[in-house]
N, C-alpha and C. Protein backbone atom coordinates (compact mmCIF):
# COMPACT_ATOMS: atom_id res chain seq x y z
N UNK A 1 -31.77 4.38 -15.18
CA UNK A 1 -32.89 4.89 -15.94
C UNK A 1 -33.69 5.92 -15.14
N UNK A 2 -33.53 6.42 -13.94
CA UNK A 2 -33.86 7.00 -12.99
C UNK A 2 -34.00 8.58 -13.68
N UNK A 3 -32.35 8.81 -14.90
CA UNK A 3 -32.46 10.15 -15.48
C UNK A 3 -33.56 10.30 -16.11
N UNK A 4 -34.15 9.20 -16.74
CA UNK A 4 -35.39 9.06 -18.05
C UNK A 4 -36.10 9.99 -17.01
N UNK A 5 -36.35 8.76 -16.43
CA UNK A 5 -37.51 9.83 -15.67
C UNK A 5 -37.59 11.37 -14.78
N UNK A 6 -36.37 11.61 -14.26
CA UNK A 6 -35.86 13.26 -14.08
C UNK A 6 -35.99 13.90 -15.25
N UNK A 7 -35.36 13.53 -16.52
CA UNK A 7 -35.65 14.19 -17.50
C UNK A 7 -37.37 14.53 -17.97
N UNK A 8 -37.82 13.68 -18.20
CA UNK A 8 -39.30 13.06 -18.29
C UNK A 8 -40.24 14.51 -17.17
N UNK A 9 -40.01 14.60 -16.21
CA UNK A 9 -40.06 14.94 -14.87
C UNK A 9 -40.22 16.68 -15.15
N UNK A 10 -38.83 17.16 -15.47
CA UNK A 10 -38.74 18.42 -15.94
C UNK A 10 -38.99 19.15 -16.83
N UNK A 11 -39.28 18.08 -18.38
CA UNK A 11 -40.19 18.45 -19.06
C UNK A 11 -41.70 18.58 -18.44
N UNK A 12 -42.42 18.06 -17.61
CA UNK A 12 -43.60 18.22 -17.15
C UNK A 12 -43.69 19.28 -16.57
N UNK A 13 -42.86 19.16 -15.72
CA UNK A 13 -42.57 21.12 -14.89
C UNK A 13 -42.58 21.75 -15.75
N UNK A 14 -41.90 22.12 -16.47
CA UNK A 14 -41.48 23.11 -17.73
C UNK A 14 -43.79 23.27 -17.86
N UNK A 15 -43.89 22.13 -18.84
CA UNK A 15 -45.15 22.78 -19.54
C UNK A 15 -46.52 22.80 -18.44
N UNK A 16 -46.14 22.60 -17.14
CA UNK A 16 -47.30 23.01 -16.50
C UNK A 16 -46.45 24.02 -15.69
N UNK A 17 -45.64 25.02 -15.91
CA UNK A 17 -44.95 25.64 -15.44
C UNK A 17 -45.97 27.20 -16.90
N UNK A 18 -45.44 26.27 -18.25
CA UNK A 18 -45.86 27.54 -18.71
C UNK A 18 -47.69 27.70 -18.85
N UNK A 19 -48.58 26.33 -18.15
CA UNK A 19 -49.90 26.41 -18.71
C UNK A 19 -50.41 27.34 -17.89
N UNK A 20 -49.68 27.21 -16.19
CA UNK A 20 -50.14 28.17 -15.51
C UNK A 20 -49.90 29.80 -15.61
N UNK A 21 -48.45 30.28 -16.52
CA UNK A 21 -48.36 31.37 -17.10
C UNK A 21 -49.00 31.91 -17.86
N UNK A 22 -49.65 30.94 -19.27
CA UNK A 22 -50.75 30.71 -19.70
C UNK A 22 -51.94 31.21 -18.90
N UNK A 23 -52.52 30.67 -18.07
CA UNK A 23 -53.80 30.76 -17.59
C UNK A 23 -54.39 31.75 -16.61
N UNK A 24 -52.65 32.65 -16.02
CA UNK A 24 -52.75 33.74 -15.29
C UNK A 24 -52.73 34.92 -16.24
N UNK A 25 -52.29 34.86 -17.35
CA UNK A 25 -51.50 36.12 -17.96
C UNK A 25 -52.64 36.38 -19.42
N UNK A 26 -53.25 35.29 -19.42
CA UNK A 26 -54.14 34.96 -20.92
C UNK A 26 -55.75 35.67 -20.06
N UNK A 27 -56.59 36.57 -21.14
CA UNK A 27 -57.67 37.33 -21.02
C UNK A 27 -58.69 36.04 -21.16
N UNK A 28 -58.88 35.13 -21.88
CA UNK A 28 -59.56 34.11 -21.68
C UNK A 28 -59.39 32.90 -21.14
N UNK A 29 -60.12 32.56 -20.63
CA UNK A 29 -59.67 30.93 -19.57
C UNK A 29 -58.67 29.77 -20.94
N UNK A 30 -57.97 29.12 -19.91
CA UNK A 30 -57.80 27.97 -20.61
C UNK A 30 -57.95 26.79 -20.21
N UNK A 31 -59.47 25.50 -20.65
CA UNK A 31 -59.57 24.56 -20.12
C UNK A 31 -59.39 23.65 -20.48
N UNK A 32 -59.04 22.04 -19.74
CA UNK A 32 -58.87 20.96 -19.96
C UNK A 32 -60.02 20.08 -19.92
N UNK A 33 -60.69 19.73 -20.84
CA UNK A 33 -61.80 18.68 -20.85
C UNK A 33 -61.08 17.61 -22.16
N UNK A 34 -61.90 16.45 -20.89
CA UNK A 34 -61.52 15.21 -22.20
C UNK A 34 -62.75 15.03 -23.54
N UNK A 35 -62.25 14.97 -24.32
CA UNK A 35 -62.82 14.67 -25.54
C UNK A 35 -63.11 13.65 -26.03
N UNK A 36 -63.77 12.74 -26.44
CA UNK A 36 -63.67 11.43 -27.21
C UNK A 36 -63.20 11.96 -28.54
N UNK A 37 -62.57 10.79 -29.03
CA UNK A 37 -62.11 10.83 -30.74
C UNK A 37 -63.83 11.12 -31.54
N UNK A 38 -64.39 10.29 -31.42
CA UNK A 38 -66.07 10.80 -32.09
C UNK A 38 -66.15 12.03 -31.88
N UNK A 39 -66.53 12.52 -31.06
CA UNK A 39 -66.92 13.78 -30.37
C UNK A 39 -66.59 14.54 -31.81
N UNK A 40 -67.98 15.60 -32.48
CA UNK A 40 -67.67 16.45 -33.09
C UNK A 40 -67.56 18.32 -32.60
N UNK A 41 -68.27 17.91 -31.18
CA UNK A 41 -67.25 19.30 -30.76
C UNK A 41 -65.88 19.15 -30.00
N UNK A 42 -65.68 19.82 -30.37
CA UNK A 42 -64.44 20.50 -29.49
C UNK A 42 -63.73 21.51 -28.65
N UNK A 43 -63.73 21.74 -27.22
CA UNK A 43 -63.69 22.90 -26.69
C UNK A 43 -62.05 22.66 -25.39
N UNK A 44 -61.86 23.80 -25.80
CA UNK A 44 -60.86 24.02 -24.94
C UNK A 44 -59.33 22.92 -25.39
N UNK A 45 -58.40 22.62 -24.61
CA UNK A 45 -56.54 21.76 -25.06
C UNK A 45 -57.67 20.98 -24.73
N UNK A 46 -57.16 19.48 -25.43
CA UNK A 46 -57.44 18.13 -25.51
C UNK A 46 -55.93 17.57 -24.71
N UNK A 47 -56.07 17.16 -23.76
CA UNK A 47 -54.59 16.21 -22.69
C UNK A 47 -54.74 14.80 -22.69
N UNK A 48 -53.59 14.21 -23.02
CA UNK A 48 -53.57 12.90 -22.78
C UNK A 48 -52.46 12.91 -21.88
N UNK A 49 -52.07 11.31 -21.36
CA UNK A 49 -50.89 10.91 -20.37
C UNK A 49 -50.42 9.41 -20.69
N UNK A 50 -49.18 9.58 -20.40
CA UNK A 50 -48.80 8.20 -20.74
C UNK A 50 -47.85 7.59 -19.10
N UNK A 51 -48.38 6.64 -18.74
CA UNK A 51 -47.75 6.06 -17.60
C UNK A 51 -46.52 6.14 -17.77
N UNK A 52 -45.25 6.64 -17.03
CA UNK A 52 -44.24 5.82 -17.46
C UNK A 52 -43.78 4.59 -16.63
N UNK A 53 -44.15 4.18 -15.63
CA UNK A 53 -44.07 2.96 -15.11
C UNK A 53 -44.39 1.74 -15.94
N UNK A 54 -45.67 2.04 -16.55
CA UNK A 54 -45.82 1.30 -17.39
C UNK A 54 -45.28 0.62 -19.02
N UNK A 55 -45.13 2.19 -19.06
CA UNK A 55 -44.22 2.48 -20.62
C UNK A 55 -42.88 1.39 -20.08
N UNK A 56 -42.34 1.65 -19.22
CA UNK A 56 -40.85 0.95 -18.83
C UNK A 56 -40.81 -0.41 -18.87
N UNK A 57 -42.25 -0.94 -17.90
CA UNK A 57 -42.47 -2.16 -17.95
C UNK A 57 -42.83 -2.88 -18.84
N UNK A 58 -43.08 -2.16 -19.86
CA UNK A 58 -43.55 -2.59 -21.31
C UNK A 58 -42.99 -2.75 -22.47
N UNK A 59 -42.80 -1.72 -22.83
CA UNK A 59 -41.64 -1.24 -23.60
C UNK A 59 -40.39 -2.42 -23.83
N UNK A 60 -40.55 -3.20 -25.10
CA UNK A 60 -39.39 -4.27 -25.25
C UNK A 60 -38.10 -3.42 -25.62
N UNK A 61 -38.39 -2.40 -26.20
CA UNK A 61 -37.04 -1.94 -26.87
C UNK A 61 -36.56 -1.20 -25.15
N UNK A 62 -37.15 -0.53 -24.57
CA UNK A 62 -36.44 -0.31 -23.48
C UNK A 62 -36.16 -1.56 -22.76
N UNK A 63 -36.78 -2.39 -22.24
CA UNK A 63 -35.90 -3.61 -21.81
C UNK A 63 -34.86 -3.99 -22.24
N UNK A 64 -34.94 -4.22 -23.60
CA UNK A 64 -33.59 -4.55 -23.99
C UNK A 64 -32.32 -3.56 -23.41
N UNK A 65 -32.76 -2.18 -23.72
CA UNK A 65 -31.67 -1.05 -22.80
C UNK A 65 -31.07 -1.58 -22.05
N UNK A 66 -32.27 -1.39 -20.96
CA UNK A 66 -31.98 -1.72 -19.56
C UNK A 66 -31.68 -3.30 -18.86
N UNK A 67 -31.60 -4.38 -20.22
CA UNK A 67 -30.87 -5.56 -19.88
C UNK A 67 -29.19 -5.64 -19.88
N UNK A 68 -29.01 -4.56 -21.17
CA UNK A 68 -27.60 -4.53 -21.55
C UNK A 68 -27.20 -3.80 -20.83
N UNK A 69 -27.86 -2.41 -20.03
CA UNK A 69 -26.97 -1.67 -19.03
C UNK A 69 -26.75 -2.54 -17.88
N UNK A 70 -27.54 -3.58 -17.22
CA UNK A 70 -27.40 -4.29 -16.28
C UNK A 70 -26.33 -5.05 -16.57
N UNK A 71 -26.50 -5.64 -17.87
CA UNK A 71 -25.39 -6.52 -18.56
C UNK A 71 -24.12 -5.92 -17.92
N UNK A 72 -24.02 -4.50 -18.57
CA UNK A 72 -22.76 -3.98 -18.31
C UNK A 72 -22.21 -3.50 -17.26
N UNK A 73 -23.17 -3.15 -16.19
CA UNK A 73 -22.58 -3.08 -14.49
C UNK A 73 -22.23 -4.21 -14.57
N UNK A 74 -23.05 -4.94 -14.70
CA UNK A 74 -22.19 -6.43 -13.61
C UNK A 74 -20.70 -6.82 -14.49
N UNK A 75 -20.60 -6.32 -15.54
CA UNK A 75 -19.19 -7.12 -15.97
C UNK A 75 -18.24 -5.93 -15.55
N UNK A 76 -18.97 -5.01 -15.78
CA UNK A 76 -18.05 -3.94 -14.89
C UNK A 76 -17.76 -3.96 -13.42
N UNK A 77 -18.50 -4.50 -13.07
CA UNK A 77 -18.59 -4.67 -11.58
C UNK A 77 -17.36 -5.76 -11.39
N UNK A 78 -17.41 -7.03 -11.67
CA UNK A 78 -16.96 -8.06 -12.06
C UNK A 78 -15.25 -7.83 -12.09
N UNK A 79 -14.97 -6.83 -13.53
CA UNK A 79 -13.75 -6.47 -13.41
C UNK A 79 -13.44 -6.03 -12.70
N UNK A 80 -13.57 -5.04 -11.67
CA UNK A 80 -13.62 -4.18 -10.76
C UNK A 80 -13.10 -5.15 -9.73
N UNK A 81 -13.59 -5.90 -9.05
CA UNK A 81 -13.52 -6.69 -8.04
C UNK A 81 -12.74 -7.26 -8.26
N UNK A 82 -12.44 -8.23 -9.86
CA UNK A 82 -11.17 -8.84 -10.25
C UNK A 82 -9.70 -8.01 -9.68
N UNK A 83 -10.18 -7.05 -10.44
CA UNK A 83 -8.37 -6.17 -10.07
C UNK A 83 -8.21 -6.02 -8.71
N UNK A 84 -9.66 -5.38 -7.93
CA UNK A 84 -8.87 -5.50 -6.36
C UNK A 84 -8.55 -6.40 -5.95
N UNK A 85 -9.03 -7.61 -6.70
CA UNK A 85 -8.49 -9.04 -5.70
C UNK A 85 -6.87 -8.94 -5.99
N UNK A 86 -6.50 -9.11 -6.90
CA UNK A 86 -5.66 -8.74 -7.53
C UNK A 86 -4.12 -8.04 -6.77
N UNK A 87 -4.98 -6.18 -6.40
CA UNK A 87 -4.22 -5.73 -5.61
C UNK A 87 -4.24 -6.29 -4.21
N UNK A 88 -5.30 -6.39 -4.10
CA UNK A 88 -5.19 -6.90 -2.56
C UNK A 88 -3.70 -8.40 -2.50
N UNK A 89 -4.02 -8.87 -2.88
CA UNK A 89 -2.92 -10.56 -2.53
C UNK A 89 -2.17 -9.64 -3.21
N UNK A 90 -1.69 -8.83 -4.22
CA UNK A 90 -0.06 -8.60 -4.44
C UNK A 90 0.22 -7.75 -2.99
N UNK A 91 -0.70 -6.51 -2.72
CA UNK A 91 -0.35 -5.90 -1.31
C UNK A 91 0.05 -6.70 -0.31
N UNK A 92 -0.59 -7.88 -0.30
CA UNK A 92 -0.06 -8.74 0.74
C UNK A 92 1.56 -9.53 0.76
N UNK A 93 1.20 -9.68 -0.41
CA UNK A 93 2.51 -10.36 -0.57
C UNK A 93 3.55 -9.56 -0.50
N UNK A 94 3.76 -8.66 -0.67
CA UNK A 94 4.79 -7.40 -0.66
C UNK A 94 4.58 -6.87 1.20
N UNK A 95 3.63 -7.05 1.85
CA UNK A 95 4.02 -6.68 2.98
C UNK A 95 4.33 -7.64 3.90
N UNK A 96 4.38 -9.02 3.20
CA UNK A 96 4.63 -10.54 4.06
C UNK A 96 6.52 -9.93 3.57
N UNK A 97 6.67 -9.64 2.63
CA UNK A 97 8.15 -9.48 2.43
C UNK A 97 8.75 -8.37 3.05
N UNK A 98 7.68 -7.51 3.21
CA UNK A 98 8.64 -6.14 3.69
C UNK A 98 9.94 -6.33 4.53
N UNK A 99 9.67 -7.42 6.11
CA UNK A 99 10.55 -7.19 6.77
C UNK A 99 12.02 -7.84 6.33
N UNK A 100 12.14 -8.31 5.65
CA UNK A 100 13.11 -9.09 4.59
C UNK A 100 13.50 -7.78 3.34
N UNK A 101 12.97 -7.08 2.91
CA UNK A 101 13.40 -6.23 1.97
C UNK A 101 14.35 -5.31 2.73
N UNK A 102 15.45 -4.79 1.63
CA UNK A 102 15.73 -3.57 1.50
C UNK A 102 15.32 -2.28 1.45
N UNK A 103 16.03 -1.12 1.67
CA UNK A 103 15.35 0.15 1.42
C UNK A 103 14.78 -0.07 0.02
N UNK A 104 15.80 -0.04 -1.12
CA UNK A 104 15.28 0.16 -1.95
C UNK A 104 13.85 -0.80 -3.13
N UNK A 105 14.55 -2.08 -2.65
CA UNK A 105 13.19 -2.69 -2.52
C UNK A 105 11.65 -2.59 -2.12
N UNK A 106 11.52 -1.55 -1.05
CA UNK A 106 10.84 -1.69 -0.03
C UNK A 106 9.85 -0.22 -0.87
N UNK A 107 10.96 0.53 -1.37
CA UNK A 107 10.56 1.90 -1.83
C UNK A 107 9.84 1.47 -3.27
N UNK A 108 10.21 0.23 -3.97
CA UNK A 108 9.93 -0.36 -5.12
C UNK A 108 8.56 -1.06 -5.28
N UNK A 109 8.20 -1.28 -3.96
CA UNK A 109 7.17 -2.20 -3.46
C UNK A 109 6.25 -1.05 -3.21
N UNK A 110 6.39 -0.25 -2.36
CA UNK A 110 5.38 1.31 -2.71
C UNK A 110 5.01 1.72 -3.67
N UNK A 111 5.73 1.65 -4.31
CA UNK A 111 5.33 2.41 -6.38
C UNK A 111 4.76 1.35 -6.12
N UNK A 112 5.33 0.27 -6.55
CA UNK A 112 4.27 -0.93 -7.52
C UNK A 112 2.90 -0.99 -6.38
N UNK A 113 2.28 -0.67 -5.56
CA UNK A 113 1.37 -0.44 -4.50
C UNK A 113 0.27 0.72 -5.44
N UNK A 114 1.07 1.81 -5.09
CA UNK A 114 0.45 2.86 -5.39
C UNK A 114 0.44 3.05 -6.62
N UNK A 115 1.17 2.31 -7.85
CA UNK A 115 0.61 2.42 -8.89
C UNK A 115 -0.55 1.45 -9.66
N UNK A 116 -0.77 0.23 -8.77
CA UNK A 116 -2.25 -0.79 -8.97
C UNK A 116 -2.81 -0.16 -8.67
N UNK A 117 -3.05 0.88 -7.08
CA UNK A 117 -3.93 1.59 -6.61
C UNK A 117 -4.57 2.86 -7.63
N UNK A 118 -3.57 3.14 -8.54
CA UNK A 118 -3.69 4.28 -9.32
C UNK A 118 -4.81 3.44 -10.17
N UNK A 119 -3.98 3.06 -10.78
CA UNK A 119 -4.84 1.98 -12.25
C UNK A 119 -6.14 1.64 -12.04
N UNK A 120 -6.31 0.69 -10.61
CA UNK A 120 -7.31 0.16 -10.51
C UNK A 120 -8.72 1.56 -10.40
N UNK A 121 -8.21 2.88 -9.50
CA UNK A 121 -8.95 3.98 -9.63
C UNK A 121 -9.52 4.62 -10.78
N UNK A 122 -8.29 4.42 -11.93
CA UNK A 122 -8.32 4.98 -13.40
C UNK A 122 -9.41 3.90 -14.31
N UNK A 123 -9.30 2.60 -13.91
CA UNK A 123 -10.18 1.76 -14.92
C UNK A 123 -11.26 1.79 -14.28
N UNK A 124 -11.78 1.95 -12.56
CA UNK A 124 -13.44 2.46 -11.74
C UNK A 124 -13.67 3.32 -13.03
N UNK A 125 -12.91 4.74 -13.02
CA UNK A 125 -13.72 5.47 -13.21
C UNK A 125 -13.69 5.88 -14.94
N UNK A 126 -12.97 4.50 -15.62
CA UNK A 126 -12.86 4.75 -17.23
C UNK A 126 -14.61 3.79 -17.24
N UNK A 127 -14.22 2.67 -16.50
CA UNK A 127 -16.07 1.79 -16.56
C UNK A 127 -17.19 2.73 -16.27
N UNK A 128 -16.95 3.82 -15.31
CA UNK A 128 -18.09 4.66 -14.79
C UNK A 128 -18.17 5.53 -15.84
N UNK A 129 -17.37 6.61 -16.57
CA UNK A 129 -17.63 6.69 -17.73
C UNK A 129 -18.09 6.54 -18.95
N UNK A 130 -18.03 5.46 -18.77
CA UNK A 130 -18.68 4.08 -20.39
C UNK A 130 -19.97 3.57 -19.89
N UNK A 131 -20.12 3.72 -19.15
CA UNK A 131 -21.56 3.61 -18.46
C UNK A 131 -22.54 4.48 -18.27
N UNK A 132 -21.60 5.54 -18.02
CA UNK A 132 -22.70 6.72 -18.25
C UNK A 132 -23.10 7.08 -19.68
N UNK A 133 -21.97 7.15 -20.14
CA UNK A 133 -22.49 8.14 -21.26
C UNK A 133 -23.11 6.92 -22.30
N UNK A 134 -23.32 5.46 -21.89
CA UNK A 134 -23.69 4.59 -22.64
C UNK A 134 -25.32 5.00 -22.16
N UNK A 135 -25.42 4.65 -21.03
CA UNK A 135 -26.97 5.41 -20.60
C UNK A 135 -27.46 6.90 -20.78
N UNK A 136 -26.69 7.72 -21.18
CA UNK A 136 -27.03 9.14 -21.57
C UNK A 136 -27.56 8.68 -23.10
N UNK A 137 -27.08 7.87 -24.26
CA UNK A 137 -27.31 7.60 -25.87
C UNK A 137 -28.53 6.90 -25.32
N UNK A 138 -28.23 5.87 -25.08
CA UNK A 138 -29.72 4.82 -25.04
C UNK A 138 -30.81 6.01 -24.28
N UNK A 139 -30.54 6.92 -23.30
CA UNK A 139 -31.98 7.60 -22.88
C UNK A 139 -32.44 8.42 -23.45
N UNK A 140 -31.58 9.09 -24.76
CA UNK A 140 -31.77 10.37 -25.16
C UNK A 140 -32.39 9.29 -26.64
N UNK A 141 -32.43 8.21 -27.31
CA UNK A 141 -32.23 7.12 -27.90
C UNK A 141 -34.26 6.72 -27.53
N UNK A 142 -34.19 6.73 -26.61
CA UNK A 142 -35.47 6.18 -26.38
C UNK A 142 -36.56 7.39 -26.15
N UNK A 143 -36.03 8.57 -25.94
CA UNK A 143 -36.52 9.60 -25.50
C UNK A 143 -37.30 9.91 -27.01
N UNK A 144 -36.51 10.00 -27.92
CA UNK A 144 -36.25 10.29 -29.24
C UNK A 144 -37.59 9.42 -29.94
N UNK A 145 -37.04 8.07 -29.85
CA UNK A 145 -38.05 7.27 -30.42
C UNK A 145 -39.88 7.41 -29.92
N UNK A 146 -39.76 7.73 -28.61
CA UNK A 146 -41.04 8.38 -28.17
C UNK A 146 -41.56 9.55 -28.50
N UNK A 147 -40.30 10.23 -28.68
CA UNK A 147 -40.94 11.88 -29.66
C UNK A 147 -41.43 11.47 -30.87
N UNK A 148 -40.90 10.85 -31.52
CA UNK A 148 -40.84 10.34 -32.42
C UNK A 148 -42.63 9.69 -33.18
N UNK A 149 -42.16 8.98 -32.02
CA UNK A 149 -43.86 8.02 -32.39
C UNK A 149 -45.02 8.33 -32.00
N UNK A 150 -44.84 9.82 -31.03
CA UNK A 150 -45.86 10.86 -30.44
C UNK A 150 -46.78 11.48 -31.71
N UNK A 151 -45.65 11.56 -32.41
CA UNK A 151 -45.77 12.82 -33.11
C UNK A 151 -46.54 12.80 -34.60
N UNK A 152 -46.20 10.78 -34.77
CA UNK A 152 -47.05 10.14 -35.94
C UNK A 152 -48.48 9.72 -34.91
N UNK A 153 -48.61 9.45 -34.17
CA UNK A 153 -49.31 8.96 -33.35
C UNK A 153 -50.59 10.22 -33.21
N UNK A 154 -49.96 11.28 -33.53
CA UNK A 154 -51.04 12.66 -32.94
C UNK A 154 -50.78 13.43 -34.38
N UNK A 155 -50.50 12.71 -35.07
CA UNK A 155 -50.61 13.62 -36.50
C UNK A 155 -52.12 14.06 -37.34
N UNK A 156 -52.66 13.68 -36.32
CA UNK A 156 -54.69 14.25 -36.63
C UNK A 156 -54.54 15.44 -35.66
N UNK A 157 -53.49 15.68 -34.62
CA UNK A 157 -54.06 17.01 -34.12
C UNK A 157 -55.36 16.17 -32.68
N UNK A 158 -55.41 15.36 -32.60
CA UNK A 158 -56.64 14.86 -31.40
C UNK A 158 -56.41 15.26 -30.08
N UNK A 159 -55.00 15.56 -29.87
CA UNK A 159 -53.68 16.04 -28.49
C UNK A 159 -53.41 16.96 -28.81
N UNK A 160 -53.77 18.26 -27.97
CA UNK A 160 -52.85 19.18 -27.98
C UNK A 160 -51.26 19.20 -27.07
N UNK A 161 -51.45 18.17 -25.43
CA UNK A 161 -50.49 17.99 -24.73
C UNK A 161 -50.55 16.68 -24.58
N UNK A 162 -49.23 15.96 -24.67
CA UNK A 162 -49.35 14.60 -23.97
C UNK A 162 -48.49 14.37 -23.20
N UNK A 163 -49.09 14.42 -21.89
CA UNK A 163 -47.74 14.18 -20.83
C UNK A 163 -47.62 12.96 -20.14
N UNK A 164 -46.30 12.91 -19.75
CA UNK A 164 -46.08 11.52 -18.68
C UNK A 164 -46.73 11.62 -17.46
N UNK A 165 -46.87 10.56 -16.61
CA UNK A 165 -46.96 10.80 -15.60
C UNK A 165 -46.32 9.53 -14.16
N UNK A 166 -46.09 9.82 -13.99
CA UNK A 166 -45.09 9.33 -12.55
C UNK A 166 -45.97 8.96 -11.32
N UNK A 167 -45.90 8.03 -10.26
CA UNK A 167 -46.93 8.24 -8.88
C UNK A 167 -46.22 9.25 -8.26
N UNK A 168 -47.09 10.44 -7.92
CA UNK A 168 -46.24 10.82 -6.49
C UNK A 168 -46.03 12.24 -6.99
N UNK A 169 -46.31 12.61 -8.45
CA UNK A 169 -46.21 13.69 -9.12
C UNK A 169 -47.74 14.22 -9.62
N UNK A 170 -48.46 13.97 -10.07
CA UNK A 170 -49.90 14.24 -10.48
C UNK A 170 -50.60 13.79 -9.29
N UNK A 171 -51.39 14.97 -8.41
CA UNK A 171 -52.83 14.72 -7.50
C UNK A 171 -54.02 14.09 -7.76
N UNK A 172 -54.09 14.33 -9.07
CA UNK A 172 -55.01 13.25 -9.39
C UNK A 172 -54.93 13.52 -11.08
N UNK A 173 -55.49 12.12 -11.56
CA UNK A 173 -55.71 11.93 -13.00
C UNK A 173 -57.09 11.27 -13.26
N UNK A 174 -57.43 11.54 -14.77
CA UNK A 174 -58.64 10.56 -15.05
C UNK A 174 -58.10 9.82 -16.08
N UNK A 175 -58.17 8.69 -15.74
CA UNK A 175 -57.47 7.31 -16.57
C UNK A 175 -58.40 7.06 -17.79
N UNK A 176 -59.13 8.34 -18.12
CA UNK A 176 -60.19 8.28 -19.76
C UNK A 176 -58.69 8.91 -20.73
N UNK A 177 -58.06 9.22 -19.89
CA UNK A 177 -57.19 10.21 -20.62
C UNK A 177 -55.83 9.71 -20.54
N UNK A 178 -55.64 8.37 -20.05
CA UNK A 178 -54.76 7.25 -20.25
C UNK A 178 -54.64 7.06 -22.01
N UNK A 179 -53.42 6.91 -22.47
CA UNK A 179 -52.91 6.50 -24.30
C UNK A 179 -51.81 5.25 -23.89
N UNK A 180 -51.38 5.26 -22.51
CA UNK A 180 -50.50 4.27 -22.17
C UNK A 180 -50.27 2.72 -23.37
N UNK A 181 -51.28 2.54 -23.32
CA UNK A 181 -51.64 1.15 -24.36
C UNK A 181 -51.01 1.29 -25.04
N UNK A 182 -52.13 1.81 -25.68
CA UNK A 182 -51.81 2.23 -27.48
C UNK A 182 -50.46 2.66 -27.78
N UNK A 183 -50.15 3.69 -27.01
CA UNK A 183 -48.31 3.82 -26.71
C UNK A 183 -47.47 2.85 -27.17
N UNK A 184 -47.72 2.10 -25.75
CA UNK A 184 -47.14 0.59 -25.60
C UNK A 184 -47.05 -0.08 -26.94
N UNK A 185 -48.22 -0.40 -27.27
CA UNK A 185 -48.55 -1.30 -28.58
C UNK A 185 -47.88 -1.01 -30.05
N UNK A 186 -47.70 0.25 -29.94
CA UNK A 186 -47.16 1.20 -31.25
C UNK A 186 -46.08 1.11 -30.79
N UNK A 187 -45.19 1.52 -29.92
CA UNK A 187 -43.73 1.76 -29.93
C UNK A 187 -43.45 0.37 -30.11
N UNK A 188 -43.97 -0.78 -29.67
CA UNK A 188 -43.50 -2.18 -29.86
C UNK A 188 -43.44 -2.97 -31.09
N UNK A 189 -44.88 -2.38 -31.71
CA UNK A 189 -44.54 -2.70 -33.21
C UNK A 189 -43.62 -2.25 -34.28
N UNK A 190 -43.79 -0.62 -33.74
CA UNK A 190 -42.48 0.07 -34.68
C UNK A 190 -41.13 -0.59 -34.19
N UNK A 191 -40.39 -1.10 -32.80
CA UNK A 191 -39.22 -2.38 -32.47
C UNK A 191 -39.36 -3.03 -33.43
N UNK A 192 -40.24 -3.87 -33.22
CA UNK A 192 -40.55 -5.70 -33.79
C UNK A 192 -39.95 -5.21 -35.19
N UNK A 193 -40.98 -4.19 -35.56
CA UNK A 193 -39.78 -4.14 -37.57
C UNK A 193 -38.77 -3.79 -37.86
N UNK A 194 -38.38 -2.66 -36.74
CA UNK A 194 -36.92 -1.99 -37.00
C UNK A 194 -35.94 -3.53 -37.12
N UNK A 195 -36.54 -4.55 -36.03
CA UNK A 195 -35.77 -5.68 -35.98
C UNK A 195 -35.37 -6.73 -37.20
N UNK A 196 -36.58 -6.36 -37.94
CA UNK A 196 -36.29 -7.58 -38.79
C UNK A 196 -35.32 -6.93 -40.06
């Protein structure tokens, strides 16, 4: 889930990439003040932020994701280890025989070597496959559902930007301008029904 958040990440670059293009290239300032919902003026973008540490830790429908991707390393993992055990004791057993074999035996015992070795390489990287691109749907999947519920969520127009935010990426924030919750609370209810 590490991409969520690279992805997550580069969208933020991107639009404070263009606010500062914005704010060099534009004849009038452009400022960020927080607003209350009451508040009948209004001056300057209205910004909100949504934790994603929190969102992750919260977030049931992403848990669930990220139970079944765990789910699925470990059985992938699992198989994985199965087959080398696998090759390993047949390798053995074929080199407890070697000195007893024939040439052509011996040449027979190589293929069948190097072709577990093949297989077992081919099914790593058929599981690493199915894993990825199972975590590419579910992130683009959850990504979606957050656009998604942004977008009913800010359908008054109260946000002009709502960005994530990460530790270690924003110098500072004012947590008036935290939606994390409400986030939380909404994407969970819109789950809970999709479920029933």
């Amino acid at each position: 889930m590490k991409q969520l958040s690279l992805i997550i990440n580069v969208v933020l670059l991107a639009l404070v990439g263009y606010l500062y293009y914005l704010y060099f290239s534009s004849k009038r300032p452009i400022t960020f003040i927080h607003t209350n919902k009451d508040s009948s003026i209004n001056h300057g973008n209205k910004v909100a932020y949504i934790d994603i540490d929190s969102l992750q830790n919260n977030y049931e429908y992403y848990k669930k994701i990220k139970t079944e991707l765990d789910r699925k390393q470990n059985a992938g993992t699992v198989e994985i280890n199965n087959l080398q055990k696998k090759y390993q004791t047949r390798a053995m057993q074929l080199q407890q025989k070697g000195p007893t074999m024939n040439k052509q035996d011996q040449e027979s015992a190589m293929k069948e070597i190097n072709q577990m070795q093949q297989d077992l390489q081919e099914k790593k990287q058929s599981l690493d496959n199915d894993l990825f691109n199972y975590n590419s749907r579910m992130k683009e999947d959850i990504l979606t559902r957050i656009q998604n519920y942004l977008k009913e969520y800010n359908k008054d127009g109260r946000y002009d930007y709502i960005l994530s935010y990460e530790p270690g990426f924003m110098f500072y924030k004012d947590t008036a301008l935290n939606i994390t919750r409400d986030v939380i609370k909404g994407l969970n209810q819109e789950y809970t029904a999709d479920k029933k």
